[in-house]
Protein backbone atom coordinates (compact mmCIF):
# COMPACT_ATOMS: atom_id res chain seq x y z
CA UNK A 1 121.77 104.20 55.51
CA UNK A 2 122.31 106.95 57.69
CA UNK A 3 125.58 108.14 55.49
CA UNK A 4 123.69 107.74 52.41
CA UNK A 5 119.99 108.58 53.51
CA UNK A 6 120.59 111.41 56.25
CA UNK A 7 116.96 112.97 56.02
CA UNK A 8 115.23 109.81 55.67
CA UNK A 9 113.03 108.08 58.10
CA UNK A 10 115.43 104.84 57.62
CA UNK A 11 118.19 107.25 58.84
CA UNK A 12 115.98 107.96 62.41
CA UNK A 13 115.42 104.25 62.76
CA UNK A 14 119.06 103.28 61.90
CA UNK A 15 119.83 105.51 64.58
CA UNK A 16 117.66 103.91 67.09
CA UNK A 17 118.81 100.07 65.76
CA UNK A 18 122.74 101.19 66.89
CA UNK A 19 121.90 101.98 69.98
CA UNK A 20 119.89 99.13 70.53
CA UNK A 21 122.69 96.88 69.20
CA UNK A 22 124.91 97.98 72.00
CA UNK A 23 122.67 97.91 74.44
CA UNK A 24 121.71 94.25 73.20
CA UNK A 25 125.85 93.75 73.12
CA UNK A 26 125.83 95.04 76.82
CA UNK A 27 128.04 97.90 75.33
CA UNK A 28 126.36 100.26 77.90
CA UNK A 29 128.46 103.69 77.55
CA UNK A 30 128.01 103.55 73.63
CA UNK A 31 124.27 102.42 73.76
CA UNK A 32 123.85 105.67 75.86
CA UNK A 33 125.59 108.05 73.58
CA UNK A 34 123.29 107.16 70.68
CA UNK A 35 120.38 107.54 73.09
CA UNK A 36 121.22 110.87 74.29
CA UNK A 37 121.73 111.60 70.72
CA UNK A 38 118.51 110.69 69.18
CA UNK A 39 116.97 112.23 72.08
CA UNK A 40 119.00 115.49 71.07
CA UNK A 41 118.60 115.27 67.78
CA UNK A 42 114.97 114.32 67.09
CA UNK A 43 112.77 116.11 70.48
CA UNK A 44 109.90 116.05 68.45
CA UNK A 45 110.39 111.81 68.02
CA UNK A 46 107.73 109.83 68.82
CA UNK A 47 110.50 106.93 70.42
CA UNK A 48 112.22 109.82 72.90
CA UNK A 49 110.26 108.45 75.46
CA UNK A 50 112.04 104.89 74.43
CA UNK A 51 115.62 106.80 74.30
CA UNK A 52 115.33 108.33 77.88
CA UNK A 53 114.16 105.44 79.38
CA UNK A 54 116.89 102.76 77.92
CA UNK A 55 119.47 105.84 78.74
CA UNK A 56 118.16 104.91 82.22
CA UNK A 57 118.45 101.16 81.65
CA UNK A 58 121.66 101.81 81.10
CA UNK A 59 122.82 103.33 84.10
CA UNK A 60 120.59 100.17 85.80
CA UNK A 61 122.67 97.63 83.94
CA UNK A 62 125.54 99.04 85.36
CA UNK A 63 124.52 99.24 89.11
CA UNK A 64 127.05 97.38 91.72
CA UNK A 65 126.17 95.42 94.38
CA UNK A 66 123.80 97.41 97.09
CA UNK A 67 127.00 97.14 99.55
CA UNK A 68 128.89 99.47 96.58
CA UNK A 69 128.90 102.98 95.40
CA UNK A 70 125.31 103.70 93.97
CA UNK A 71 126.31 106.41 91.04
CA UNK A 72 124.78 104.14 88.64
CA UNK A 73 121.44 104.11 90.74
CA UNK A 74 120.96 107.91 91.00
CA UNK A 75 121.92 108.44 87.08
CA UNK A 76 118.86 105.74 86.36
CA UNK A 77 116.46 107.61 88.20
CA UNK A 78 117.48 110.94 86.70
CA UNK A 79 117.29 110.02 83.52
CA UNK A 80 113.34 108.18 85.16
CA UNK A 81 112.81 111.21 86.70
CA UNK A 82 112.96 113.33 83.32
CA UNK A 83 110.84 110.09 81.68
CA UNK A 84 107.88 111.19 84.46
CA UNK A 85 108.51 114.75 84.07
CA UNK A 86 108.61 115.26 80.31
CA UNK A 87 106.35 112.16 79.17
CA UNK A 88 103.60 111.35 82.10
CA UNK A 89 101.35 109.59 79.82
CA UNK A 90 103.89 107.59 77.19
CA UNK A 91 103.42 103.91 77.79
CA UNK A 92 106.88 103.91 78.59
CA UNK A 93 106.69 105.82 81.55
CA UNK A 94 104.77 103.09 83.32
CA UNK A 95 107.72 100.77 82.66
CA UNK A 96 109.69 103.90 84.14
CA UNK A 97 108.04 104.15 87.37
CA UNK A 98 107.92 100.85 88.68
CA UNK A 99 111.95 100.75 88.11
CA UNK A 100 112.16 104.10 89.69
CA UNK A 101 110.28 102.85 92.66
CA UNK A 102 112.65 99.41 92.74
CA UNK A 103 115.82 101.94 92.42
CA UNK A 104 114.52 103.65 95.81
CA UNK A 105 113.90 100.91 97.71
CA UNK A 106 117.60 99.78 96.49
CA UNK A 107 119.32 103.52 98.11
CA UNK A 108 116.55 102.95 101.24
CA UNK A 109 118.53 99.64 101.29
CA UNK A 110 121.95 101.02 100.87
CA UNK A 111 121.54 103.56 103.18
CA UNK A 112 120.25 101.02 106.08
CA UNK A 113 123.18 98.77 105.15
CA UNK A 114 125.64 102.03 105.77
CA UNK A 115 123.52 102.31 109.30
CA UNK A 116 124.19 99.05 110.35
CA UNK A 117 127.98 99.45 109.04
CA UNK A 118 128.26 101.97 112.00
CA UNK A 119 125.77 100.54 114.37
CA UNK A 120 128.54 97.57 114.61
CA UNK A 121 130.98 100.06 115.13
CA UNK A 122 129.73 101.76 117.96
CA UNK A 123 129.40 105.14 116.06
CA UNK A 124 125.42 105.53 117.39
CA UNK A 125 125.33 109.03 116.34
CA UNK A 126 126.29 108.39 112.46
CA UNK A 127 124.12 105.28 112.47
CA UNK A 128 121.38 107.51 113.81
CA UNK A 129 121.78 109.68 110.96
CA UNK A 130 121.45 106.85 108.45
CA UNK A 131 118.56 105.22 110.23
CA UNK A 132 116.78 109.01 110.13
CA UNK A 133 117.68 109.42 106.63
CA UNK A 134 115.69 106.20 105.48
CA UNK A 135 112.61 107.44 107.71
CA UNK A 136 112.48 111.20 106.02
CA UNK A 137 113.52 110.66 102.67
CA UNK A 138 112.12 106.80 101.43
CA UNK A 139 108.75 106.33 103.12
CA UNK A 140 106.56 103.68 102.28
CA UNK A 141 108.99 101.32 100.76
CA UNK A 142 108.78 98.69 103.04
CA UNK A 143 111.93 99.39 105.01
CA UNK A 144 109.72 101.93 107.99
CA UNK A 145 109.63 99.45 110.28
CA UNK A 146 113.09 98.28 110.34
CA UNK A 147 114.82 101.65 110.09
CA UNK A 148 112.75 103.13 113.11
CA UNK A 149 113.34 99.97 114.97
CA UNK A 150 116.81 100.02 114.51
CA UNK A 151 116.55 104.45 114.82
CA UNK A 152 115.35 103.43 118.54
CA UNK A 153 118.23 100.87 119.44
CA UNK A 154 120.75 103.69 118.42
CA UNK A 155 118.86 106.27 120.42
CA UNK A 156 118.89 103.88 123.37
CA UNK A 157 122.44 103.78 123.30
CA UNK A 158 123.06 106.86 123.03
CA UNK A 159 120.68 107.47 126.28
CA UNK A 160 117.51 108.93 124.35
CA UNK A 161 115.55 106.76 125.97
CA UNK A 162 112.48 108.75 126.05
CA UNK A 163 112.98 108.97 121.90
CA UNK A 164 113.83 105.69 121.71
CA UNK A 165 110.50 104.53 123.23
CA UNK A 166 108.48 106.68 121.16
CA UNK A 167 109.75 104.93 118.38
CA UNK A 168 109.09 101.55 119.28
CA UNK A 169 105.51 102.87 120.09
CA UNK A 170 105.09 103.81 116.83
CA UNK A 171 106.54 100.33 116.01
CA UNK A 172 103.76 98.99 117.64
CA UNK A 173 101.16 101.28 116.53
CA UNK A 174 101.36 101.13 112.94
CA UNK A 175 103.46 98.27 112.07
CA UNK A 176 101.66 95.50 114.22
CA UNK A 177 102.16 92.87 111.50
CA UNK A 178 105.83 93.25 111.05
CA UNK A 179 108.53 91.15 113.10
CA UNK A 180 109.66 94.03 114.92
CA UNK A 181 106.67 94.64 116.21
CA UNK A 182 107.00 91.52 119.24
CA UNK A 183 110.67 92.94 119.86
CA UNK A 184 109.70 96.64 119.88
CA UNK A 185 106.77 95.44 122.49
CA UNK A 186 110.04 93.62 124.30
CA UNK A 187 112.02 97.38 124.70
CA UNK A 188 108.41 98.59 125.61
CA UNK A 189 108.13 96.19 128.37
CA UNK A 190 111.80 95.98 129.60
CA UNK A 191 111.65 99.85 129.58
CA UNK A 192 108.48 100.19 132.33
């Protein structure tokens, strides 16, 4: 069709139907050349919104284990990112941001893991880092709690006690439902 018909409609869809093949065939790196492609090829396309975000899906069928490199990750949410940016209002941006949101928790995740790789080696300054990193850059994604907890143990071995404390106040303060709550209270206690 697309040989015989180039300027047709059936051409534009035949286009799409490839792709979709090797996605469907889990052929990931050939599903997203025909994506970017069509994308490329047809801007104007009622379905780009569709291309960008299974160019994402994609890069998210191809994402390791949360203990491995995340490459994969940040190409997904670029290509989400330019979904939100470009398309705010196609139905497939809704789609779009709840993975995008899931793909942050995953590098909030990640980067905690990476924390805790350190913690256990008794590097307190690079696990501080980590645990700091999680706090500024993925708010509100259910890991707060946690990281600052575990922000306060590494400041408490590295001596900040007064930091350390402030922490686990806020611990107590704002996250009174959470499990670290009772052990934050604990440090609080032992601390006095």
């Amino acid at each position: 069709i697309i040989d015989n018909y180039p300027y047709s409609e059936f051409a534009v869809r035949a286009e799409l139907r490839i792709a979709d093949a090797y996605f469907d065939d889990a052929r990931y790196e050939e599903a997203l050349s025909y994506y970017r492609d069509f994308a490329d090829l047809h801007p104007q396309h009622e379905r780009v919104p569709y291309t960008i975000l299974r160019s994402a899906m994609c890069h998210y069928e191809q994402i390791a284990s949360i203990d491995r490199d995340q490459t994969a990750t940040f190409d997904a949410m670029g290509y989400l990112e330019r979904l939100m940016r470009e398309f705010p209002y196609a139905p497939e941006t809704r789609e779009g941001e709840r993975i995008y949101l899931e793909l942050r928790g995953r590098l909030a995740r990640n980067i905690l893991r990476i924390g805790d790789f350190y913690a256990q080696r008794q590097e307190h300054q690079a696990a501080a880092e980590r645990y700091r990193r999680v706090v500024d850059e993925y708010p509100g994604l259910g890991h707060d709690a946690e990281a600052l907890f575990k922000l306060g143990v590494a400041y408490g071995n590295m001596k900040r006690d007064d930091e350390a404390l402030r922490l686990f106040h806020v611990i107590v303060e704002n996250y009174r439902e959470s499990a670290l709550a009772e052990e934050a209270q604990e440090r609080i206690s032992a601390a006095n």
